[in-house]
PDB file of N, CA and C in Angstrom:
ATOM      1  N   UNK A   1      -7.715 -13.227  -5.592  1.00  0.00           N
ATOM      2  CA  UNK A   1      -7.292 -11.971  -6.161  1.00  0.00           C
ATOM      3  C   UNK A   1      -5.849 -12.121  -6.663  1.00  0.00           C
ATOM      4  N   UNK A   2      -5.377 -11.578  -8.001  1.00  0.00           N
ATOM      5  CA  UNK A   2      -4.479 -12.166  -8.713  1.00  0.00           C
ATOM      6  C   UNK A   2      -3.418 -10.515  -8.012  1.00  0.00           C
ATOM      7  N   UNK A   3      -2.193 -10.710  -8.445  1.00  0.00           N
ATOM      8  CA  UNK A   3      -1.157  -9.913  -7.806  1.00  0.00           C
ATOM      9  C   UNK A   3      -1.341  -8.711  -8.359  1.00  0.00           C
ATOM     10  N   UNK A   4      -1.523  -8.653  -9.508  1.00  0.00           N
ATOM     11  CA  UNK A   4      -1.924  -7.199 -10.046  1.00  0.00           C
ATOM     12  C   UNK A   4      -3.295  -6.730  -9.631  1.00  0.00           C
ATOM     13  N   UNK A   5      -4.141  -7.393  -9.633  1.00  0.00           N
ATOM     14  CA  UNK A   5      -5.343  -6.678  -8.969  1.00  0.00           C
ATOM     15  C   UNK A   5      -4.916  -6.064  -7.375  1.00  0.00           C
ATOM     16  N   UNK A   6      -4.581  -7.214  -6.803  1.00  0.00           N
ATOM     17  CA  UNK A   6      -3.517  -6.161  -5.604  1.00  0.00           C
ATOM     18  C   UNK A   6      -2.743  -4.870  -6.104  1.00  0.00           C
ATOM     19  N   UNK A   7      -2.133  -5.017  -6.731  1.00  0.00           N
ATOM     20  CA  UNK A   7      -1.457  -3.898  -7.229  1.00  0.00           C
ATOM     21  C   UNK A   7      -1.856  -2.359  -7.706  1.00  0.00           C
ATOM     22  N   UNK A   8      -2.665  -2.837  -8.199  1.00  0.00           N
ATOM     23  CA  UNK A   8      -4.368  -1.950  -8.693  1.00  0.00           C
ATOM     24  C   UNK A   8      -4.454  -1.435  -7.409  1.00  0.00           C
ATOM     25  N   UNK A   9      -5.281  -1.929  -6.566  1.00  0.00           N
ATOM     26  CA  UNK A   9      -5.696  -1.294  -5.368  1.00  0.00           C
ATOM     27  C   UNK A   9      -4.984  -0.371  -4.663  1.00  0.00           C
ATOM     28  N   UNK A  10      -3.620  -1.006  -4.402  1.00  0.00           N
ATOM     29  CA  UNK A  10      -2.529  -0.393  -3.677  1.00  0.00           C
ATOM     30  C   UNK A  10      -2.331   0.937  -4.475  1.00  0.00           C
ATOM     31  N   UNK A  11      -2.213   1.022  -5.980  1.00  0.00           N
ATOM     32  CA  UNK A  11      -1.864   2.540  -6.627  1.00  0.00           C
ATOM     33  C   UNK A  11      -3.054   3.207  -6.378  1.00  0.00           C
ATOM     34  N   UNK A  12      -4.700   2.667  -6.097  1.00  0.00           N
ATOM     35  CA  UNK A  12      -5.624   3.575  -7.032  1.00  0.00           C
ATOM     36  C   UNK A  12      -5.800   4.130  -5.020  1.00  0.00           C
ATOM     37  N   UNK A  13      -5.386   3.527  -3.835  1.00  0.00           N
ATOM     38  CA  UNK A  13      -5.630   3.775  -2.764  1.00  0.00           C
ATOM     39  C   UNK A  13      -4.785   4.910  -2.640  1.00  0.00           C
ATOM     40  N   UNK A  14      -3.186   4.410  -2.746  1.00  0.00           N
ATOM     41  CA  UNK A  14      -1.933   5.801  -2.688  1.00  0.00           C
ATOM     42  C   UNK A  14      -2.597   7.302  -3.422  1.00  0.00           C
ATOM     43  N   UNK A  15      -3.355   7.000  -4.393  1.00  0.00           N
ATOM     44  CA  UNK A  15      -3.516   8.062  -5.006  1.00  0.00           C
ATOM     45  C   UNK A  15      -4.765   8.813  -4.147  1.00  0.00           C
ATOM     46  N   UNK A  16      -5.438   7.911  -4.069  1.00  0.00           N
ATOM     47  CA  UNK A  16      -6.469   8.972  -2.596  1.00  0.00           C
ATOM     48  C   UNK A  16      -5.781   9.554  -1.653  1.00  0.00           C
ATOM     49  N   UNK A  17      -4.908   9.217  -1.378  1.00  0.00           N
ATOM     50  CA  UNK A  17      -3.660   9.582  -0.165  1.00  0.00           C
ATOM     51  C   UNK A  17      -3.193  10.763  -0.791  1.00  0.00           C
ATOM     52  N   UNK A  18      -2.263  10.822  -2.000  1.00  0.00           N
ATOM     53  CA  UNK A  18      -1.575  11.449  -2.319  1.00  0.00           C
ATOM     54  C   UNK A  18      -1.989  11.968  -3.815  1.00  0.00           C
ATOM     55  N   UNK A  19      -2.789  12.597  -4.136  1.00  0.00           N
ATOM     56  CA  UNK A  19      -4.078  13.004  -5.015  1.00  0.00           C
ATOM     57  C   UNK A  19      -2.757  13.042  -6.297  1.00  0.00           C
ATOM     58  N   UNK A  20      -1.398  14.125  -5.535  1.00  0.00           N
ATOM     59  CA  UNK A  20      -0.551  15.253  -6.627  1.00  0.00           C
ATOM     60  C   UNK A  20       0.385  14.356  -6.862  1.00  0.00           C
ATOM     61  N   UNK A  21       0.325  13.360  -6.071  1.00  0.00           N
ATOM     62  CA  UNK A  21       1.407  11.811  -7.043  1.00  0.00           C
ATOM     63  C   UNK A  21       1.697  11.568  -8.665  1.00  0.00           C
ATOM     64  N   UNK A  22       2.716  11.172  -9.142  1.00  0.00           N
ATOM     65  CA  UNK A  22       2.676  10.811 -10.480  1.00  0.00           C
ATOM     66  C   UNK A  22       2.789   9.602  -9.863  1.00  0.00           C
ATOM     67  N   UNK A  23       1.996   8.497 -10.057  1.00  0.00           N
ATOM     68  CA  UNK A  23       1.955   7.245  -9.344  1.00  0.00           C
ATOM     69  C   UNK A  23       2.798   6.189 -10.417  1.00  0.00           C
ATOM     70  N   UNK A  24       2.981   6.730 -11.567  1.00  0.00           N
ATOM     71  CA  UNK A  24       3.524   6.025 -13.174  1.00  0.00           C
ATOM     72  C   UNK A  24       5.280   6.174 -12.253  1.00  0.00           C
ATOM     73  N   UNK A  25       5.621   6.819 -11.936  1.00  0.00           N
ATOM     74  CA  UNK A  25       7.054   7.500 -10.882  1.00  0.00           C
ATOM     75  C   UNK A  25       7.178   6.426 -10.086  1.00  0.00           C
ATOM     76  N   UNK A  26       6.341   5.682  -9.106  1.00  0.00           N
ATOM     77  CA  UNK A  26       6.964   5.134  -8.368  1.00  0.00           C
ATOM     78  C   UNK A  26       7.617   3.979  -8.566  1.00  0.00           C
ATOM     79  N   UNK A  27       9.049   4.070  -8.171  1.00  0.00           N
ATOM     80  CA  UNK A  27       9.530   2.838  -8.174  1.00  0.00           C
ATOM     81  C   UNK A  27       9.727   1.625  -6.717  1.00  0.00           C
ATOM     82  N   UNK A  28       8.877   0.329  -7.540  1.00  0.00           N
ATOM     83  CA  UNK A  28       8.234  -0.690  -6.319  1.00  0.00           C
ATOM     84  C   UNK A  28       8.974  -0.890  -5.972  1.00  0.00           C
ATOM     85  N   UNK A  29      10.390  -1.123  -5.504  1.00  0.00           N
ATOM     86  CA  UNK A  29      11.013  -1.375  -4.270  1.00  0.00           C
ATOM     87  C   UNK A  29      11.954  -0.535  -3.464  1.00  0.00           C
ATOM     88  N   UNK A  30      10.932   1.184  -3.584  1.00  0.00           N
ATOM     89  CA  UNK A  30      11.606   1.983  -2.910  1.00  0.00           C
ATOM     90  C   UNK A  30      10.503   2.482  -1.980  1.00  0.00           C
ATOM     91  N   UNK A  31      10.740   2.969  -0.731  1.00  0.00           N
ATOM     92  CA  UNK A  31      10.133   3.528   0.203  1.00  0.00           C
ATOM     93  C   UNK A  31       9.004   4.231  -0.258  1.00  0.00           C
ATOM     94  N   UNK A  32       7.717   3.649  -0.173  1.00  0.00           N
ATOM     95  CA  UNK A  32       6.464   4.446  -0.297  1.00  0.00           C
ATOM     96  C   UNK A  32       6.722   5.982   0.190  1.00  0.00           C
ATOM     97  N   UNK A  33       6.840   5.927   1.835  1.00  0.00           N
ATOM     98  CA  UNK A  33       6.366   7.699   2.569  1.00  0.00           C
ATOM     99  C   UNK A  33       7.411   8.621   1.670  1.00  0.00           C
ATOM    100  N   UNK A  34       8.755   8.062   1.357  1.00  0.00           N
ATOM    101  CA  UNK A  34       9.897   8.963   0.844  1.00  0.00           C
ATOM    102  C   UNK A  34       9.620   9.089  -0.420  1.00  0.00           C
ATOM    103  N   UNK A  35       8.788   8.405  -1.407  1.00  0.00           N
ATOM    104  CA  UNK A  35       8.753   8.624  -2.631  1.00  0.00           C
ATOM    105  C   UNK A  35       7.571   9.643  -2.740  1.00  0.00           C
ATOM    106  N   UNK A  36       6.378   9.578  -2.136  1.00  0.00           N
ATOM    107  CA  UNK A  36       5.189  10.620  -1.861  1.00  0.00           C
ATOM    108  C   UNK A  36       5.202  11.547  -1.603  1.00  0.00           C
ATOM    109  N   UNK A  37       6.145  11.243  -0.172  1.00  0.00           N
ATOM    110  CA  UNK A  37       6.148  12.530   0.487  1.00  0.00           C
ATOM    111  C   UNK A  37       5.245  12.558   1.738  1.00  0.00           C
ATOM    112  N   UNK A  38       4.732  11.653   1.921  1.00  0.00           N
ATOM    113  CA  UNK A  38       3.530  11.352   2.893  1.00  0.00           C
ATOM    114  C   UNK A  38       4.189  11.498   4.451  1.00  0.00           C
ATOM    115  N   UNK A  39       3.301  11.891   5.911  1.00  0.00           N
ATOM    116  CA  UNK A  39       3.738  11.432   6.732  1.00  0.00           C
ATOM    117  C   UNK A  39       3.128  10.026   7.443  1.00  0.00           C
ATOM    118  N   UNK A  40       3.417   9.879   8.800  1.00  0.00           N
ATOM    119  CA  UNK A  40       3.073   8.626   9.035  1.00  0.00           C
ATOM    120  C   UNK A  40       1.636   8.530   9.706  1.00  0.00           C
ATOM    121  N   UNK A  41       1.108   9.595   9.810  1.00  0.00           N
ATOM    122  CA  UNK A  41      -0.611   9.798   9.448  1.00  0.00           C
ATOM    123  C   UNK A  41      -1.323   9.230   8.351  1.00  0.00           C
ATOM    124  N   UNK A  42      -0.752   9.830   7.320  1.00  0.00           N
ATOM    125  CA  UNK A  42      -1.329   9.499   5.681  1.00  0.00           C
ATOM    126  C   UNK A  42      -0.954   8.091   5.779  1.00  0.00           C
ATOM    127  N   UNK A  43      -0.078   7.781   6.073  1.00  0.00           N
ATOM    128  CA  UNK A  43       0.616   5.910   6.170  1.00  0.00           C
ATOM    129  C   UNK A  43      -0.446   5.320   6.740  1.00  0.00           C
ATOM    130  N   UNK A  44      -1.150   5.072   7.918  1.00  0.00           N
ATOM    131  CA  UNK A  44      -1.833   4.840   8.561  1.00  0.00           C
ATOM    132  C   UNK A  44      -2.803   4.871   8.099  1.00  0.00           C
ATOM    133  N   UNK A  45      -3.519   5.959   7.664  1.00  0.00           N
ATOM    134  CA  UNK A  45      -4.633   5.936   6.534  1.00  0.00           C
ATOM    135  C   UNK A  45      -4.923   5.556   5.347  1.00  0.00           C
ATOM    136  N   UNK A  46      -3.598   5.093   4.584  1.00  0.00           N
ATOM    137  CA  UNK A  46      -3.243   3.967   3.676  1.00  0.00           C
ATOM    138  C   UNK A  46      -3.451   2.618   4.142  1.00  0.00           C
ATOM    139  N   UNK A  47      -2.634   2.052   5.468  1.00  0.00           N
ATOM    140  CA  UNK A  47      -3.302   1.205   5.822  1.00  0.00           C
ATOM    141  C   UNK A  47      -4.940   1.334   6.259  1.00  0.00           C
ATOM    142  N   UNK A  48      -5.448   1.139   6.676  1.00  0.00           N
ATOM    143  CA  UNK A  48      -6.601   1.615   7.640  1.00  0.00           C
ATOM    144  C   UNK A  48      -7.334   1.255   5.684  1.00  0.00           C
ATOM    145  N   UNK A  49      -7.056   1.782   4.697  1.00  0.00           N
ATOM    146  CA  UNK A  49      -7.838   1.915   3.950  1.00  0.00           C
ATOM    147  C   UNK A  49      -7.466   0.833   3.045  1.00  0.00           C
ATOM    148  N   UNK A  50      -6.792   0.006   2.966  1.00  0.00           N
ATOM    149  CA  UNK A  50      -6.297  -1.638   2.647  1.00  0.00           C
ATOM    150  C   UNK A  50      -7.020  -2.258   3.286  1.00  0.00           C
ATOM    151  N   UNK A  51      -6.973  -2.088   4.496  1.00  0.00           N
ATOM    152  CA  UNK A  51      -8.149  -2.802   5.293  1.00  0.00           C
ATOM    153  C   UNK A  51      -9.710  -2.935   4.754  1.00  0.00           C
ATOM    154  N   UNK A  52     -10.113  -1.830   4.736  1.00  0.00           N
ATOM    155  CA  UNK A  52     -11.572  -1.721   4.178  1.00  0.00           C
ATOM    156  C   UNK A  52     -11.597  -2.459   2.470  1.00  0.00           C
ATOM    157  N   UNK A  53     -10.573  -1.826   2.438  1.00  0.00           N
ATOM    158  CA  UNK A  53     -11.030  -2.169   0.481  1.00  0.00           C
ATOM    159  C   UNK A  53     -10.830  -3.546   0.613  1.00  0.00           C
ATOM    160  N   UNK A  54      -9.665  -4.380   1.461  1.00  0.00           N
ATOM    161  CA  UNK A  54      -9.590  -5.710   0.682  1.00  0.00           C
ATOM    162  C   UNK A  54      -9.894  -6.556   1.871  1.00  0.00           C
ATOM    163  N   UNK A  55     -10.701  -5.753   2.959  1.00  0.00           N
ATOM    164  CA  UNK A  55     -10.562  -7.150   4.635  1.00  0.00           C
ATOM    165  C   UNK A  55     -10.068  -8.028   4.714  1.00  0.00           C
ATOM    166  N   UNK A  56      -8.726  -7.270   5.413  1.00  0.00           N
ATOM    167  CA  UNK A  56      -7.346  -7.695   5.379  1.00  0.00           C
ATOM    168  C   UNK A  56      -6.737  -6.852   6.626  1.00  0.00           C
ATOM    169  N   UNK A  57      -6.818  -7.816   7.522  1.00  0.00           N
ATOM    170  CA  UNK A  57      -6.413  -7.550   8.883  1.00  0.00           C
ATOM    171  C   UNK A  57      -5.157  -7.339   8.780  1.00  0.00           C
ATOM    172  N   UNK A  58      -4.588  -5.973   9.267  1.00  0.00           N
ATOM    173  CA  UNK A  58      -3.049  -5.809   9.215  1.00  0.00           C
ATOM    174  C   UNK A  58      -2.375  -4.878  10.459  1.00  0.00           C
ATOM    175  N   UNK A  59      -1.620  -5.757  11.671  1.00  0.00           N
ATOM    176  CA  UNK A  59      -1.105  -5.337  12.845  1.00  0.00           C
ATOM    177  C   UNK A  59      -0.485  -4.064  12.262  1.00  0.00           C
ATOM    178  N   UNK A  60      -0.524  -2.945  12.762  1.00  0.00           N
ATOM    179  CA  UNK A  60       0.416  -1.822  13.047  1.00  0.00           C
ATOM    180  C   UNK A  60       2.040  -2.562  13.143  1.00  0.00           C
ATOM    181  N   UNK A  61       2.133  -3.825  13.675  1.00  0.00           N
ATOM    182  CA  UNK A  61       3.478  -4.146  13.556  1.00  0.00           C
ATOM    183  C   UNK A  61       3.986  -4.907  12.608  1.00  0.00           C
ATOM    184  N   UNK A  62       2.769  -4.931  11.415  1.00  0.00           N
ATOM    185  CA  UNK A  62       3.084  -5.791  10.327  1.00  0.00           C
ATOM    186  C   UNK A  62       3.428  -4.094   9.164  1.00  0.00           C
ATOM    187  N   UNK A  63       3.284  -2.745   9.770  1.00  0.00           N
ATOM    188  CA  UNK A  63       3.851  -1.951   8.773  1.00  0.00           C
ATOM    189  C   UNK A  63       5.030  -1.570   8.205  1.00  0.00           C
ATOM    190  N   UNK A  64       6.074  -2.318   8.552  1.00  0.00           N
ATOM    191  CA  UNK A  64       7.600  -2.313   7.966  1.00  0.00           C
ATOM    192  C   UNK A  64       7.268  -3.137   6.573  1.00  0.00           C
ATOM    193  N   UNK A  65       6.584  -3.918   6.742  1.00  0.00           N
ATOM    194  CA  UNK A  65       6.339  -4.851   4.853  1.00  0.00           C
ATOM    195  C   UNK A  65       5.775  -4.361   4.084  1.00  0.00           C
ATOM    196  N   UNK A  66       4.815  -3.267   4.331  1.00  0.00           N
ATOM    197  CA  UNK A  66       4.169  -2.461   3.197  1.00  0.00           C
ATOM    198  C   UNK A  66       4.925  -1.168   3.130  1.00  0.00           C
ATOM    199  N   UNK A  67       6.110  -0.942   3.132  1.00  0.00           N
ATOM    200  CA  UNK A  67       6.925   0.329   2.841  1.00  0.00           C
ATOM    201  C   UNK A  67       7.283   0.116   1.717  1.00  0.00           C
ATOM    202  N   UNK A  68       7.039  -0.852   0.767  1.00  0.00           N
ATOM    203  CA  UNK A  68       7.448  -0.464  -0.635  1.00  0.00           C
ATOM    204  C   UNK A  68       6.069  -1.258  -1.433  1.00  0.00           C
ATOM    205  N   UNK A  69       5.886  -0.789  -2.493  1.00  0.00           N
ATOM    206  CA  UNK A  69       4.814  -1.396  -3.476  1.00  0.00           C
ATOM    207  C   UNK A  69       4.454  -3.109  -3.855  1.00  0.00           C
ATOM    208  N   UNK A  70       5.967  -3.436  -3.978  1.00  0.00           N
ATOM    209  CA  UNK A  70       6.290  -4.799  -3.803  1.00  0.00           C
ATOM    210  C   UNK A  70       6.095  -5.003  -3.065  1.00  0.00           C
ATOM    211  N   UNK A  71       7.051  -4.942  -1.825  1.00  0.00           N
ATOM    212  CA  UNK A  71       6.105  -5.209  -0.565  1.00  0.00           C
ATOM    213  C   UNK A  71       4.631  -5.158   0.158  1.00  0.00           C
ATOM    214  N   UNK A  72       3.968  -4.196  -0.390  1.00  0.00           N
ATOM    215  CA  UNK A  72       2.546  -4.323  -0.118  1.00  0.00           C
ATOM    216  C   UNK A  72       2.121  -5.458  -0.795  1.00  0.00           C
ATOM    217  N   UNK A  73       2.077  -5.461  -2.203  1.00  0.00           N
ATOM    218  CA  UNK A  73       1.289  -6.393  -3.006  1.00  0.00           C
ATOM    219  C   UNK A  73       1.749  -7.795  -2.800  1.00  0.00           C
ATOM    220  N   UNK A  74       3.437  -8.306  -2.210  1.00  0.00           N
ATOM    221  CA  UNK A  74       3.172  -9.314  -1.384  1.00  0.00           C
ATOM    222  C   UNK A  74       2.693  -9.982  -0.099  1.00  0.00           C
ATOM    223  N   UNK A  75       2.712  -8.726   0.995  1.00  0.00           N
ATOM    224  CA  UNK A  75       2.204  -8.612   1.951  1.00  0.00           C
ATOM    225  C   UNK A  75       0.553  -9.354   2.142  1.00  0.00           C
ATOM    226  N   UNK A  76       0.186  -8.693   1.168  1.00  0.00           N
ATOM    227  CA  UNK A  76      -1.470  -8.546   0.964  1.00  0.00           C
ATOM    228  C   UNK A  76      -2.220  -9.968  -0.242  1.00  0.00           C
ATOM    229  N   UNK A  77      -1.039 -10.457  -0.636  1.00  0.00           N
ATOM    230  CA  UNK A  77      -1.208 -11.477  -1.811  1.00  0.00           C
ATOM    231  C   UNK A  77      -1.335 -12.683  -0.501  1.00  0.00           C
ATOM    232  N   UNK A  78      -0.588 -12.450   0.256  1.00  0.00           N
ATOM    233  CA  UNK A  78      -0.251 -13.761   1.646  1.00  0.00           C
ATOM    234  C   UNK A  78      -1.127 -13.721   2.073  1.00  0.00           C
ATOM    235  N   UNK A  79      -1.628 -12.890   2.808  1.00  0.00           N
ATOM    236  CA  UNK A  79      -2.692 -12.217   3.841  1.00  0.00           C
ATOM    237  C   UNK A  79      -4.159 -12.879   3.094  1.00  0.00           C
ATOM    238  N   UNK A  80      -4.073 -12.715   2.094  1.00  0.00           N
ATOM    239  CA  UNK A  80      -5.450 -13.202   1.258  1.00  0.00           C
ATOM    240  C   UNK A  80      -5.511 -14.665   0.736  1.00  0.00           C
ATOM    241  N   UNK A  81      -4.316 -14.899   1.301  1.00  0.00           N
ATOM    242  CA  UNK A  81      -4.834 -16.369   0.580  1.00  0.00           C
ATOM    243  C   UNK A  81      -4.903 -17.621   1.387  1.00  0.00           C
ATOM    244  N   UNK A  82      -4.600 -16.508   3.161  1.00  0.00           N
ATOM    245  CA  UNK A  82      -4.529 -17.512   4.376  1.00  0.00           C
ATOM    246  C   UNK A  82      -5.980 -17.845   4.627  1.00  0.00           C
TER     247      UNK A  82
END
């Protein structure tokens, strides 16, 4: 899976999360929950739902690396190619 197809996923998932997002707005190396608006429920369910879409095992203590867009889509670029 190439980095933008990660990338893909990660926006078209946020947007299930956060329906009233302008997702074109976010800028990737700023805090996902603070740019949404999300709490750390919806976070969780962002993860939880990375999981399913791309089975991609991800510790609760690996969630400090997916707090920004960049960071997810490298997070998840690693994760997939172990």
């Amino acid at each position: 899976m190439t980095t933008d197809e990660i990338k893909g996923t990660v926006l078209r998932l946020l947007g299930d999360i956060a329906p009233e997002a302008d997702l074109t707005q976010l800028k990737p190396d700023a805090d996902i929950r603070d740019q949404l608006d999300i709490d750390s429920v919806d976070f969780l369910n962002f993860m939880i739902a990375l999981h399913e879409a791309l089975h991609v095992e991800i510790p609760e203590a690996d969630s400090p690396k997916l707090a920004t867009v960049d960071g997810c889509v490298a997070y998840l670029f690693a994760r997939l190619r172990q």
